[in-house]
C-alpha atoms as a PDB file:
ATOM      1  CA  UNK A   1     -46.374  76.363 -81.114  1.00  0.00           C
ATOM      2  CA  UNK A   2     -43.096  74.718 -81.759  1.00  0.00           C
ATOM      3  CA  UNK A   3     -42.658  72.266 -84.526  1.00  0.00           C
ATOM      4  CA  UNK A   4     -42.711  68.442 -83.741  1.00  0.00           C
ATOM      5  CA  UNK A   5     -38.905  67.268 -82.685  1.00  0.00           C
ATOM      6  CA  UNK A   6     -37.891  64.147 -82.807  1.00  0.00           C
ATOM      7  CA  UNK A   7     -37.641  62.337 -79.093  1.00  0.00           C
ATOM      8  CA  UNK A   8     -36.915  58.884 -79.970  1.00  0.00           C
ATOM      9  CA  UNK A   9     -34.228  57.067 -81.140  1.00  0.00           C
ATOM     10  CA  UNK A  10     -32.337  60.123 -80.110  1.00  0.00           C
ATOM     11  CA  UNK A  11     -30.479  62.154 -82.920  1.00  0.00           C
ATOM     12  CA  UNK A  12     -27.056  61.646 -83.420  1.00  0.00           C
ATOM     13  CA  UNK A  13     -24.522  64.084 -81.433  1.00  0.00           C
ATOM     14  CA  UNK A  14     -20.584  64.654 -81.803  1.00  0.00           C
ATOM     15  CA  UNK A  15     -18.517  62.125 -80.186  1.00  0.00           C
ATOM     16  CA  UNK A  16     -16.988  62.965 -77.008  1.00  0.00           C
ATOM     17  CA  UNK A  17     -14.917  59.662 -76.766  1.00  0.00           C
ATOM     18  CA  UNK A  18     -17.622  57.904 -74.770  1.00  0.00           C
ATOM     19  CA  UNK A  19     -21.089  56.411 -75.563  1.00  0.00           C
ATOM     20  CA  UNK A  20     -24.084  57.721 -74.605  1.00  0.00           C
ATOM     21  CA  UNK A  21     -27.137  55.256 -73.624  1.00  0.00           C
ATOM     22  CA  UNK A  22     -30.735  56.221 -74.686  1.00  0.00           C
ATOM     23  CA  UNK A  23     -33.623  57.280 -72.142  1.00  0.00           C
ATOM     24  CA  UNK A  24     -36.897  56.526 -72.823  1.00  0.00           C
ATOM     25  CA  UNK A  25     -39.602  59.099 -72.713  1.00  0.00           C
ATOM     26  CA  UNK A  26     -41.104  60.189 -69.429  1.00  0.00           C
ATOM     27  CA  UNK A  27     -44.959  60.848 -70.096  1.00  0.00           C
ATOM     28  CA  UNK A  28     -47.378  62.487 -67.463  1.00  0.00           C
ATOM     29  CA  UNK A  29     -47.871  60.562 -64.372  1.00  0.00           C
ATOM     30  CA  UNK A  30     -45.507  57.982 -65.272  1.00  0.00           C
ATOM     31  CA  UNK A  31     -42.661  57.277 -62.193  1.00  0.00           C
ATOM     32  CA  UNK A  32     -39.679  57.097 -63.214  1.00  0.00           C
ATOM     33  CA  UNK A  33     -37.701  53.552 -63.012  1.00  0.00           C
ATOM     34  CA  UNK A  34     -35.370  52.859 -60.420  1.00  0.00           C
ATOM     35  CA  UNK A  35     -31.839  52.620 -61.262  1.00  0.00           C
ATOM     36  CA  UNK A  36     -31.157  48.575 -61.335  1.00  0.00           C
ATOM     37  CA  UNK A  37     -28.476  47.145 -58.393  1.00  0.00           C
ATOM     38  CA  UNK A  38     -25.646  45.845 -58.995  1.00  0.00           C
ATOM     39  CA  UNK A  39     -25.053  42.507 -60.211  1.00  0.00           C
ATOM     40  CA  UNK A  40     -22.295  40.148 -58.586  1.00  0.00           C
ATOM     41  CA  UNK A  41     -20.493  38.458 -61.190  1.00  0.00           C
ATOM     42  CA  UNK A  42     -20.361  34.775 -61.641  1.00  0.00           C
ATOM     43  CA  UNK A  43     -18.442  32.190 -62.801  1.00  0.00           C
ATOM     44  CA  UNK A  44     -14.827  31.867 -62.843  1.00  0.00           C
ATOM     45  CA  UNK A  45     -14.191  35.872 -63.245  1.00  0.00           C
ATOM     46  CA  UNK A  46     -16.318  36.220 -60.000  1.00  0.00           C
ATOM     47  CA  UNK A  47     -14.025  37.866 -57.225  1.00  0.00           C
ATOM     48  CA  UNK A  48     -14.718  37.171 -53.696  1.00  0.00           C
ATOM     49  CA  UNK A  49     -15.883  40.122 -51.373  1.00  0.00           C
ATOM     50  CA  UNK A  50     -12.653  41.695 -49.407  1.00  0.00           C
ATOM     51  CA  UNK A  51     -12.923  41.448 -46.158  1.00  0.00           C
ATOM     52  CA  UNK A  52     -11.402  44.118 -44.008  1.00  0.00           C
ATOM     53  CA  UNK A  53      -8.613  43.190 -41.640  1.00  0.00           C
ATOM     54  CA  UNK A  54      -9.587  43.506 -37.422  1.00  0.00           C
ATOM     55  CA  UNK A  55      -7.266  44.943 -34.794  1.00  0.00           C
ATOM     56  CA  UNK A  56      -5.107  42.547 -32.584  1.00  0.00           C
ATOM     57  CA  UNK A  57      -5.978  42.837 -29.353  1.00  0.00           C
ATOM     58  CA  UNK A  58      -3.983  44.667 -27.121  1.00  0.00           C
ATOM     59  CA  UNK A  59      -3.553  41.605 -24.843  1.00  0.00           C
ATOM     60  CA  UNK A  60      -1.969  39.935 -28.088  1.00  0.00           C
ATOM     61  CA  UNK A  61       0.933  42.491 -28.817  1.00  0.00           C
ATOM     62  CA  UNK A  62       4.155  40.552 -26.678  1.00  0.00           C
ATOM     63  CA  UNK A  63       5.812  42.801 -24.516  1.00  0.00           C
ATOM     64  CA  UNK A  64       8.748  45.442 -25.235  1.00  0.00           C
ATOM     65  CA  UNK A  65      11.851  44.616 -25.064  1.00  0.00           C
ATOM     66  CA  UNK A  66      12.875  47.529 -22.840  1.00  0.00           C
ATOM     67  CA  UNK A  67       9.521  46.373 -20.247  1.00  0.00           C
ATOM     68  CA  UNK A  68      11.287  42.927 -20.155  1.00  0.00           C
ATOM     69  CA  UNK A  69      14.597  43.959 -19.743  1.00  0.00           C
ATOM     70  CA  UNK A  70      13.145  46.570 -16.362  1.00  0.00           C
ATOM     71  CA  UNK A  71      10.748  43.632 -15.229  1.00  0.00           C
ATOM     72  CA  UNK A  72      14.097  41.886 -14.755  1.00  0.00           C
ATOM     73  CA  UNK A  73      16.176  44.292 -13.207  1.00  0.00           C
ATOM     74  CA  UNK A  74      13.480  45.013 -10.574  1.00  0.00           C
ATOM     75  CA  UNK A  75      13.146  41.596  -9.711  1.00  0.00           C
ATOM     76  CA  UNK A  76      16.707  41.310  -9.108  1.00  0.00           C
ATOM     77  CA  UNK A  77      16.912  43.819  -6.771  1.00  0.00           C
ATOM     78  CA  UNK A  78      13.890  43.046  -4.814  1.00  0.00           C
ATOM     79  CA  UNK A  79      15.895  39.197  -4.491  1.00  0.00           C
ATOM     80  CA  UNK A  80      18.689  41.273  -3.080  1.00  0.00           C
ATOM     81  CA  UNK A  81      17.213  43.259  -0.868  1.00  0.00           C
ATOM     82  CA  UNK A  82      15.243  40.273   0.580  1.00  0.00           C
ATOM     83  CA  UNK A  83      18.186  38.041   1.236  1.00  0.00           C
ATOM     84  CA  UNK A  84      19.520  41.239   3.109  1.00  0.00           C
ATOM     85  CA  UNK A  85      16.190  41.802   5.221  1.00  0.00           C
ATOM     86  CA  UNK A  86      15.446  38.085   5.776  1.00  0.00           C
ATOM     87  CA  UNK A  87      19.231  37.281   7.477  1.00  0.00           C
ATOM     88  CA  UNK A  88      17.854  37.895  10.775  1.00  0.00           C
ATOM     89  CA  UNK A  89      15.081  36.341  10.313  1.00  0.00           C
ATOM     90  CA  UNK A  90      16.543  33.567   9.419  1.00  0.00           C
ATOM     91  CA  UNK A  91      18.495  33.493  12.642  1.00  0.00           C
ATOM     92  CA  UNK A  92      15.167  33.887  14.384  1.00  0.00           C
ATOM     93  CA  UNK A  93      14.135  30.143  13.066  1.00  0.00           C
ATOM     94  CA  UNK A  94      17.340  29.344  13.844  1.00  0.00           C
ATOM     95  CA  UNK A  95      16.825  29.874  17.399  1.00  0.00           C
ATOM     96  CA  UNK A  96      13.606  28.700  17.268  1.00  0.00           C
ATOM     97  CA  UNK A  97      13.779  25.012  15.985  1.00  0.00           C
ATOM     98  CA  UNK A  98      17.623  24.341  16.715  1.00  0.00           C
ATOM     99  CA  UNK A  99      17.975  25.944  20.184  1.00  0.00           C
ATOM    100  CA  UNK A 100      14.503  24.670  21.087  1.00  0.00           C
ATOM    101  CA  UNK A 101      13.990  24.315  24.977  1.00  0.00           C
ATOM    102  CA  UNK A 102      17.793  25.765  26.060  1.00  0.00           C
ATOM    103  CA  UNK A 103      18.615  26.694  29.222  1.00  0.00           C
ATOM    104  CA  UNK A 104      17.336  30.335  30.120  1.00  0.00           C
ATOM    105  CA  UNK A 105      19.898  32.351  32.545  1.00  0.00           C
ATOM    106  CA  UNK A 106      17.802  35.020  34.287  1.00  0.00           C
ATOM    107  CA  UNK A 107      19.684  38.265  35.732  1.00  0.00           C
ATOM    108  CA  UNK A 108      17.770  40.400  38.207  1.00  0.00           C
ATOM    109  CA  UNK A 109      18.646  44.399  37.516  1.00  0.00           C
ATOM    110  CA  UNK A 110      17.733  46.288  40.736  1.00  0.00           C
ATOM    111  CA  UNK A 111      15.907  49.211  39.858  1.00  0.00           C
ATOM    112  CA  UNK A 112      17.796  52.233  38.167  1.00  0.00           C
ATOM    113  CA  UNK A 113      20.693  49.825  37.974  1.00  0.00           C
ATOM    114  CA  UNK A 114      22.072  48.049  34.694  1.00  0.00           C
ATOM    115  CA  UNK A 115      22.523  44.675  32.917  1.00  0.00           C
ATOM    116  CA  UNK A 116      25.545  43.556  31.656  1.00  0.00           C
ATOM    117  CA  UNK A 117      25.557  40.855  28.961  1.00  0.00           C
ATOM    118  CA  UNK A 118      27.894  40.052  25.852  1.00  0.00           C
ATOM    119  CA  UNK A 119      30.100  42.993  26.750  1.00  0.00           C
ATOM    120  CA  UNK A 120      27.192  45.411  26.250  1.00  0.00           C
ATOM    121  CA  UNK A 121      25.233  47.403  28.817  1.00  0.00           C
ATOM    122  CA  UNK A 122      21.094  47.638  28.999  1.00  0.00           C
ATOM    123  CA  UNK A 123      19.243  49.767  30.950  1.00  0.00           C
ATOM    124  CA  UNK A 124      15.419  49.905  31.356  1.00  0.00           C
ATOM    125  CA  UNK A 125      12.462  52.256  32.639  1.00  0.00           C
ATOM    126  CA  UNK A 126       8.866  52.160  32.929  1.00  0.00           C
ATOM    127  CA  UNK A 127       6.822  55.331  33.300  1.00  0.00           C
ATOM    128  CA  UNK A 128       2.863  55.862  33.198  1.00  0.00           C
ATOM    129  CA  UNK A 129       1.473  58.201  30.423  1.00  0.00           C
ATOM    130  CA  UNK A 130      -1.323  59.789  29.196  1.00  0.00           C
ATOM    131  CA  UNK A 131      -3.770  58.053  26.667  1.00  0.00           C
ATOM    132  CA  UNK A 132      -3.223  59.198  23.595  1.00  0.00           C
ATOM    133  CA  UNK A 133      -6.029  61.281  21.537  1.00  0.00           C
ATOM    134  CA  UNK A 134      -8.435  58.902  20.213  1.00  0.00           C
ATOM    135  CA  UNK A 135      -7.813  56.242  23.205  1.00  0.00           C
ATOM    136  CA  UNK A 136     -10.931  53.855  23.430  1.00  0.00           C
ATOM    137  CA  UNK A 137      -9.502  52.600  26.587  1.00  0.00           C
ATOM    138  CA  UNK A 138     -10.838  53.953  29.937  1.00  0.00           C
ATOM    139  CA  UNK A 139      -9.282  54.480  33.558  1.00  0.00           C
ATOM    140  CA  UNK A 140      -9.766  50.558  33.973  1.00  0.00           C
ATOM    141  CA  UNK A 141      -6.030  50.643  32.230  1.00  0.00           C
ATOM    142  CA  UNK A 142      -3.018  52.657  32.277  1.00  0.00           C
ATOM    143  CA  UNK A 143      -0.184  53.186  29.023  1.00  0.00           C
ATOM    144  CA  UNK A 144       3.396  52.676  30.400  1.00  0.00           C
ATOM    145  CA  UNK A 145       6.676  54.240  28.591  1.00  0.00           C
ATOM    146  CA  UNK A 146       8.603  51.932  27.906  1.00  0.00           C
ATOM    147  CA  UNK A 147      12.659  52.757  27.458  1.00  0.00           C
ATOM    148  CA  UNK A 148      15.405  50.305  26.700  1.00  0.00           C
ATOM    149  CA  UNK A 149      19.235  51.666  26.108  1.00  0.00           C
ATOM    150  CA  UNK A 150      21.933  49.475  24.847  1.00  0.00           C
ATOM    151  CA  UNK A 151      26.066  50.370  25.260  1.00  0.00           C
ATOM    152  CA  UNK A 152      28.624  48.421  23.570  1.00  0.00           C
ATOM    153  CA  UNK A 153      31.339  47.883  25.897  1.00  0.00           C
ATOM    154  CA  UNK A 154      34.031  46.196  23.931  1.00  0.00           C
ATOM    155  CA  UNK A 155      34.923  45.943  20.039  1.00  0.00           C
ATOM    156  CA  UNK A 156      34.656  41.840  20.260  1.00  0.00           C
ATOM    157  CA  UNK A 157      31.006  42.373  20.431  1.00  0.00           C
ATOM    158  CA  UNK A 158      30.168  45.431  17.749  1.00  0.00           C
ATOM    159  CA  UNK A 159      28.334  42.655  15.457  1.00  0.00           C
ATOM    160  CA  UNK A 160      25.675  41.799  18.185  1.00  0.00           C
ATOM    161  CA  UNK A 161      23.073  44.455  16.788  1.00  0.00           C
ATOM    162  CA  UNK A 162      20.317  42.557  17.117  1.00  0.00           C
ATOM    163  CA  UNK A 163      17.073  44.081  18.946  1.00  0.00           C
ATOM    164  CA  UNK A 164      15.846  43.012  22.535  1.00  0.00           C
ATOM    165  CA  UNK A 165      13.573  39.743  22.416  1.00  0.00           C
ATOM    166  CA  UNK A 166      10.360  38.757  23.829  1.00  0.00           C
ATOM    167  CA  UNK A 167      10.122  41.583  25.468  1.00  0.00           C
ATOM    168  CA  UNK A 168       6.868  41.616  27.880  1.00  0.00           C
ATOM    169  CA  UNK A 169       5.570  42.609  30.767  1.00  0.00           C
ATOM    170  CA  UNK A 170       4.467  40.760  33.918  1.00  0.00           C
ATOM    171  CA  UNK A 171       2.830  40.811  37.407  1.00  0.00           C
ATOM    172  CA  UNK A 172       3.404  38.703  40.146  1.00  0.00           C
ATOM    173  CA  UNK A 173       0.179  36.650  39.468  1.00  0.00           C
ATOM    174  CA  UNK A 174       2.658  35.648  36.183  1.00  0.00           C
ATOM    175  CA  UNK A 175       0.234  37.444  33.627  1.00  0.00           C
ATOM    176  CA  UNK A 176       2.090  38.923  30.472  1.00  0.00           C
ATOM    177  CA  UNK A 177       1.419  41.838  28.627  1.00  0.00           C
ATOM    178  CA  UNK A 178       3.440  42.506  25.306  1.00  0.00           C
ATOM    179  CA  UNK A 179       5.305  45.764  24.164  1.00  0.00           C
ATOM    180  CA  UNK A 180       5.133  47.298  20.754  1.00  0.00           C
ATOM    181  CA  UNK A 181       8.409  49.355  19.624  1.00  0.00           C
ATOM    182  CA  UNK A 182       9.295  51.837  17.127  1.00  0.00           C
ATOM    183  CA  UNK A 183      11.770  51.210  14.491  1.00  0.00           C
ATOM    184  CA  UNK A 184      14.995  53.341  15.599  1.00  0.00           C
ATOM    185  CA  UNK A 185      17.680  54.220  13.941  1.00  0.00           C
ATOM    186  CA  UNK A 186      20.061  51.537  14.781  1.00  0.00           C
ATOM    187  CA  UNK A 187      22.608  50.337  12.550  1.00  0.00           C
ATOM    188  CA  UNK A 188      22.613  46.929  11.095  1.00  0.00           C
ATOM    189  CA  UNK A 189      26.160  46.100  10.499  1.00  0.00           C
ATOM    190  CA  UNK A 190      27.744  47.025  13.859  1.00  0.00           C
ATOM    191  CA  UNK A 191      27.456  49.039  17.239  1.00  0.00           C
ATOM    192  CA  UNK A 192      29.797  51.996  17.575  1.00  0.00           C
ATOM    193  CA  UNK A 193      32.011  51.897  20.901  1.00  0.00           C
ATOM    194  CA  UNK A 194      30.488  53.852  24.035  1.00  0.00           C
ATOM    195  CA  UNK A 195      27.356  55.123  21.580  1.00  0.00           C
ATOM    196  CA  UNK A 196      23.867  54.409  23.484  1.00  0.00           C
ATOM    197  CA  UNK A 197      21.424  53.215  21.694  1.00  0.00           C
ATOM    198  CA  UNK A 198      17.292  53.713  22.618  1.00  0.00           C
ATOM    199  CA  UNK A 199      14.620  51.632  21.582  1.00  0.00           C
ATOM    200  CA  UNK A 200      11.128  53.445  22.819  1.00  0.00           C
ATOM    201  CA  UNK A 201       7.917  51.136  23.410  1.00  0.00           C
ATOM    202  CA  UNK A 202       4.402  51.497  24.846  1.00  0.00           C
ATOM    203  CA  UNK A 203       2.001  48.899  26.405  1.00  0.00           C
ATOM    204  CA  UNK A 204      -1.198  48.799  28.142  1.00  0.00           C
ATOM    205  CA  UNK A 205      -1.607  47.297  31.500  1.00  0.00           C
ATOM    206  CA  UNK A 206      -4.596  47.015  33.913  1.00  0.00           C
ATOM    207  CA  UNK A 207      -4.263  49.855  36.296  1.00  0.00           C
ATOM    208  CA  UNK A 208      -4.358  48.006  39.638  1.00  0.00           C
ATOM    209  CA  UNK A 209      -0.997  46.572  38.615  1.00  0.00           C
ATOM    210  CA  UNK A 210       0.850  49.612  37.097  1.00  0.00           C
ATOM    211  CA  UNK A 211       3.411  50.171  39.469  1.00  0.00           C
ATOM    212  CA  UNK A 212       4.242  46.248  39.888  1.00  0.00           C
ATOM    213  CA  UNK A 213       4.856  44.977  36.264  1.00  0.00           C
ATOM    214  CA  UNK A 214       8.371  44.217  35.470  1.00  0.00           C
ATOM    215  CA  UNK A 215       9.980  44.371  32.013  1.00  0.00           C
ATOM    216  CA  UNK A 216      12.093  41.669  30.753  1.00  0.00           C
ATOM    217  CA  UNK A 217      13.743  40.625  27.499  1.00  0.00           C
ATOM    218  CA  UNK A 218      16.237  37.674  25.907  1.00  0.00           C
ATOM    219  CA  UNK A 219      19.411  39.290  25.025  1.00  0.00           C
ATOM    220  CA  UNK A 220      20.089  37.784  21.710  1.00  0.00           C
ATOM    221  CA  UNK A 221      23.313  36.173  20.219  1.00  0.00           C
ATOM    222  CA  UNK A 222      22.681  37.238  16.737  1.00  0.00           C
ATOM    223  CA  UNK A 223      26.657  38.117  15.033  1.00  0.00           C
ATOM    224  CA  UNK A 224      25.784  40.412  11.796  1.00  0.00           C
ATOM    225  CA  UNK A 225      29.147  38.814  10.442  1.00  0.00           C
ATOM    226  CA  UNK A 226      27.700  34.815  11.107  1.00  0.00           C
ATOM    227  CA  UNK A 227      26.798  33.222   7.422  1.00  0.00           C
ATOM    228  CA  UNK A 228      23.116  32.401   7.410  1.00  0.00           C
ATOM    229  CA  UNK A 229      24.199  28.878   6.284  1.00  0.00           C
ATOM    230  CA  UNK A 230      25.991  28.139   9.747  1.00  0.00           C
ATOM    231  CA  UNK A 231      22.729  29.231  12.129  1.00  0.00           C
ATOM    232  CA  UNK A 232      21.606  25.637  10.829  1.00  0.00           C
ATOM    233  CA  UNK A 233      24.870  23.803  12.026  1.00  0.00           C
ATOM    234  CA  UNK A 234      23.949  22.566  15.209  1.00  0.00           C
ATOM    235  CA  UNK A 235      28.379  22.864  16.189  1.00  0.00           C
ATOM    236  CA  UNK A 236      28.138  26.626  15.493  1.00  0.00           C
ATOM    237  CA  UNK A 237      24.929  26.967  17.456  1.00  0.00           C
ATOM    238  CA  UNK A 238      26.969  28.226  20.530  1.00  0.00           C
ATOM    239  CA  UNK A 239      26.087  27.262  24.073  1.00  0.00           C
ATOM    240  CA  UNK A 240      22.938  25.827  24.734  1.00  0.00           C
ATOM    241  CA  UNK A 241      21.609  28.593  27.124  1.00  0.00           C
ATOM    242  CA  UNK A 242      20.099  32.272  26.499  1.00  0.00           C
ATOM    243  CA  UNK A 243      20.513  35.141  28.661  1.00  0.00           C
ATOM    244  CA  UNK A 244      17.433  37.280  29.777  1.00  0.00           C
ATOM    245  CA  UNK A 245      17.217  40.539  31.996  1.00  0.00           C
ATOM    246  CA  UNK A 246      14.162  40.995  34.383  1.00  0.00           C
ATOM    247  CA  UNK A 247      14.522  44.821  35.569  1.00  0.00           C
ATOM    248  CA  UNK A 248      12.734  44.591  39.035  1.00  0.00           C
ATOM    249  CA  UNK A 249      10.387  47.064  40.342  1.00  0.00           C
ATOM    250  CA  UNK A 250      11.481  46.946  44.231  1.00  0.00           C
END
């Protein structure tokens, strides 16, 4: 047996510096109380709740400096290299809507012979293929080779580089077929002297008329050294006339 103590009001202690708050007595079967929430101040003294700051979206941040200053430059260049790309083009609406219904001069090449236009030499051949691998197409048609050569003759005409055009084939009956081309390796600025110069194409024609088709082209005008500006100057469009080859098959 230990001698009564005394449990309540609690006996004094040393102080520690702090305070120390009673606790009541817990007796059998008794649960002991909850600790009591928090209360929100009021009045003037009562501080609003802090609300924590949200991300920016990404979408929000403006762009770097540095992105700007390469969003520029590319666009610059891609201008550039347009105007450069689209020159013949716009040549080719040139001759389209100025030199609308001209006069067409057509010169017959006897077979294995050549043209001779603008001081510069063409030559053409057809020549039945095989299909390639993965050909749909049946004996009902045939492929034909299709091999153009162009030789400058003379220096005054080393800026005519442009291309053969509307080149197609055709049958007596007057039925057209069209060829597609490769891209060569022609240069853009001039033609060198005595240098030939290939362009390789392939078309499909019916097989019953194979051997009679005839290849012919317009042999352009196109200077590489003419300002765009003057292919729109109807006094600087040149004769009104174009020059195209038929390469005869008999």
């Amino acid at each position: 047996m230990h001698p009564d103590q005394q449990v309540w009001p609690p006996a004094p202690r040393e102080s520690s510096g702090g305070s120390t708050q009673p606790l009541p007595a817990i007796r059998p079967g008794m649960t002991p109380p909850s600790p009591p929430s928090p209360q929100r101040p009021t009045g003037a003294a009562a501080v609003p709740p802090v609300r924590q700051p949200t991300a920016a979206p990404q979408d929000a941040r403006p762009p770097r400096r540095g992105r700007l200053v390469l969003v520029a430059v590319g666009a610059a260049v891609a201008s550039v290299v347009a105007m450069g790309l689209n020159t013949y083009d716009g040549y080719r609406f040139y001759d389209t809507t100025v030199t609308d219904g001209i006069k067409i001069n057509e010169v017959a090449v006897a077979p294995g012979q050549s043209g001779k236009v603008h001081e510069i030499e063409w030559k053409a051949a057809l020549k039945a293929v095989q299909a390639p691998e993965g050909s749909k197409h049946g004996p009902e048609v045939t492929w034909l080779k299709v091999d153009i050569t162009q030789k400058l003759l003379d220096e005054s005409s080393a800026t005519m580089t442009a291309p053969p055009d509307k080149v197609k084939l055709e049958d007596r009956a007057g039925r057209t077929w069209t060829v597609e081309f490769t891209p060569g390796d022609r240069p853009t600025d001039r033609l060198e002297l005595g240098k030939e110069y290939r362009f390789e194409g392939m078309a499909i024609v019916p097989t019953p008329v194979k051997d009679e088709v005839e290849l012919s082209f317009r042999v352009s005008d196109y200077r590489s050294d003419t300002p765009t500006a003057d292919f729109f100057k109807r006094e600087k469009a040149g004769k009104p006339e174009a020059d195209v080859l038929r390469f005869t098959r008999r």
